[in-house]
Protein backbone atom coordinates (compact mmCIF):
# COMPACT_ATOMS: atom_id res chain seq x y z
CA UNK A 1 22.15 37.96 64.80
CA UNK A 2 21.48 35.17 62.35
CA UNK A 3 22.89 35.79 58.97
CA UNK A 4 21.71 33.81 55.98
CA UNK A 5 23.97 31.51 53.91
CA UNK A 6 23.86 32.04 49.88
CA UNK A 7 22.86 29.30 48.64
CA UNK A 8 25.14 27.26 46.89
CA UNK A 9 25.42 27.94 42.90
CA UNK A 10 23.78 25.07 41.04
CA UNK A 11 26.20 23.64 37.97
CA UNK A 12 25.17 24.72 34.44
CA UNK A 13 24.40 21.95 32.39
CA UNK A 14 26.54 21.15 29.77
CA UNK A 15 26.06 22.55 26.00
CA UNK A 16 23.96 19.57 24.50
CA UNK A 17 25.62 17.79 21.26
CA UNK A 18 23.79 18.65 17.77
CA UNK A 19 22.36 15.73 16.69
CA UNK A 20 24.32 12.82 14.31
CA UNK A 21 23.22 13.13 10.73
CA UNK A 22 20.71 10.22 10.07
CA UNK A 23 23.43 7.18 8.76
CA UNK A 24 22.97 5.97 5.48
CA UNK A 25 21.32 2.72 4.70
CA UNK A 26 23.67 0.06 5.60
CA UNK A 27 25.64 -1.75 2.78
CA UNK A 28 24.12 -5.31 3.16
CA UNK A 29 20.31 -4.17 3.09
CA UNK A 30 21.45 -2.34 -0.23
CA UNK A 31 23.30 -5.47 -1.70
CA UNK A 32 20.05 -7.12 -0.87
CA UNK A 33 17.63 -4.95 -2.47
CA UNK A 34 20.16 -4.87 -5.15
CA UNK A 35 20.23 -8.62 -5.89
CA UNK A 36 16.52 -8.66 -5.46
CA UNK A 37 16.11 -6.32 -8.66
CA UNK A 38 18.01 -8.05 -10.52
CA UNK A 39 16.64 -11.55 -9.68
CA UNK A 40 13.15 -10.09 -10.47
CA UNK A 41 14.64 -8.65 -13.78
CA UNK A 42 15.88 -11.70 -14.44
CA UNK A 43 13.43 -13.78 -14.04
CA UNK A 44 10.98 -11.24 -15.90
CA UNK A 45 13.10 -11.88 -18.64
CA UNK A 46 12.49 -15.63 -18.42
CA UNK A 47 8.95 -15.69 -18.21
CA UNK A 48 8.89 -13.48 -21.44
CA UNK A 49 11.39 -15.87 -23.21
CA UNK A 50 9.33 -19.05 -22.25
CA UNK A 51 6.04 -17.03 -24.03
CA UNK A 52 7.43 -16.13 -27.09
CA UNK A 53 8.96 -19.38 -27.61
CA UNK A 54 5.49 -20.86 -26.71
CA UNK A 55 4.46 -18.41 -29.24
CA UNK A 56 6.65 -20.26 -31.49
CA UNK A 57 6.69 -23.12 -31.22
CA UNK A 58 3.47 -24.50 -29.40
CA UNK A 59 1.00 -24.84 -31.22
CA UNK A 60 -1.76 -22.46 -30.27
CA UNK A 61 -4.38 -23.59 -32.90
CA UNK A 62 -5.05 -27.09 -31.65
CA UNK A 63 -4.29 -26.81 -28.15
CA UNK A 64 -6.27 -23.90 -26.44
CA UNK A 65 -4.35 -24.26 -23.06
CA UNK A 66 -1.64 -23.08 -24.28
CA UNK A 67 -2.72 -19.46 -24.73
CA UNK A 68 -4.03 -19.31 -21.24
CA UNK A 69 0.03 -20.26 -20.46
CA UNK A 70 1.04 -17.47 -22.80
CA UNK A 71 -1.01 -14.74 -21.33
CA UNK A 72 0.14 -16.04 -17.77
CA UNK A 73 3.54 -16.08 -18.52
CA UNK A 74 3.35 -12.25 -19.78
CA UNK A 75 1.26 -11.48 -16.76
CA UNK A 76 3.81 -12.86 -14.90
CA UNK A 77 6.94 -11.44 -16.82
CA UNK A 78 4.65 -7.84 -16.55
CA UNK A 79 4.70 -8.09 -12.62
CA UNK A 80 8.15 -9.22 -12.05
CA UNK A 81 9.31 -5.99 -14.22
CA UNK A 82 6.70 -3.69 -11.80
CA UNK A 83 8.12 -5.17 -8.85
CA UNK A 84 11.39 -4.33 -9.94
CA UNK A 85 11.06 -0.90 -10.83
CA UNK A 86 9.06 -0.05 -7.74
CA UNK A 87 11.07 2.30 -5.58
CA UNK A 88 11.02 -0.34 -2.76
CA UNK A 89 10.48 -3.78 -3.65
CA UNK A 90 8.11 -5.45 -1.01
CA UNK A 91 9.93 -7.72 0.63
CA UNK A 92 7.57 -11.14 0.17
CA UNK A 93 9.04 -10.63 -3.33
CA UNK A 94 11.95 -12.72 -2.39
CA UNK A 95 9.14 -15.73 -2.22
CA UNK A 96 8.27 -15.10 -5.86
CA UNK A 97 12.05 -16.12 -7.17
């Protein structure tokens, strides 16, 4: 009489591992973003120091081009401040400073 074998017990697999919390951004891309702001905040400051002393001092009456550069540098002063508040500053915006 032919008797049958069991067959052999198969290995459980082991418990898996819960997942690692996602890892916070790392400290240089922070310092980064960090010294972009301020760069752009800085330089947003400049742009509306060099218009109001246009404002000042150039003299908007007899030369015209003049308040094309004022309203540019605002513009200008206007965007750097945007870019800096924006939740994340595009990166190109390096290029700008």
């Amino acid at each position: 009489m032919i008797t049958r074998q069991p067959p052999p017990p198969q290995s459980m697999p082991a418990p898996r591992r819960p997942a690692p919390p996602p890892e916070r951004q790392p400290t240089g891309q922070s310092l980064a973003t960090l010294v972009l702001r301020f760069g752009l905040v800085a330089h947003g400051i400049l742009c509306w120091n060099a218009s109001l002393q246009l404002w000042e001092n150039g003299d908007v009456v007899r030369q015209p081009i003049s308040v094309f550069l004022l309203l540019g540098l605002n513009v200008l002063g206007f965007v750097l401040m945007f870019l800096a508040a924006s939740s994340r500053p595009p990166r190109y915006a390096i290029w700008i400073l």
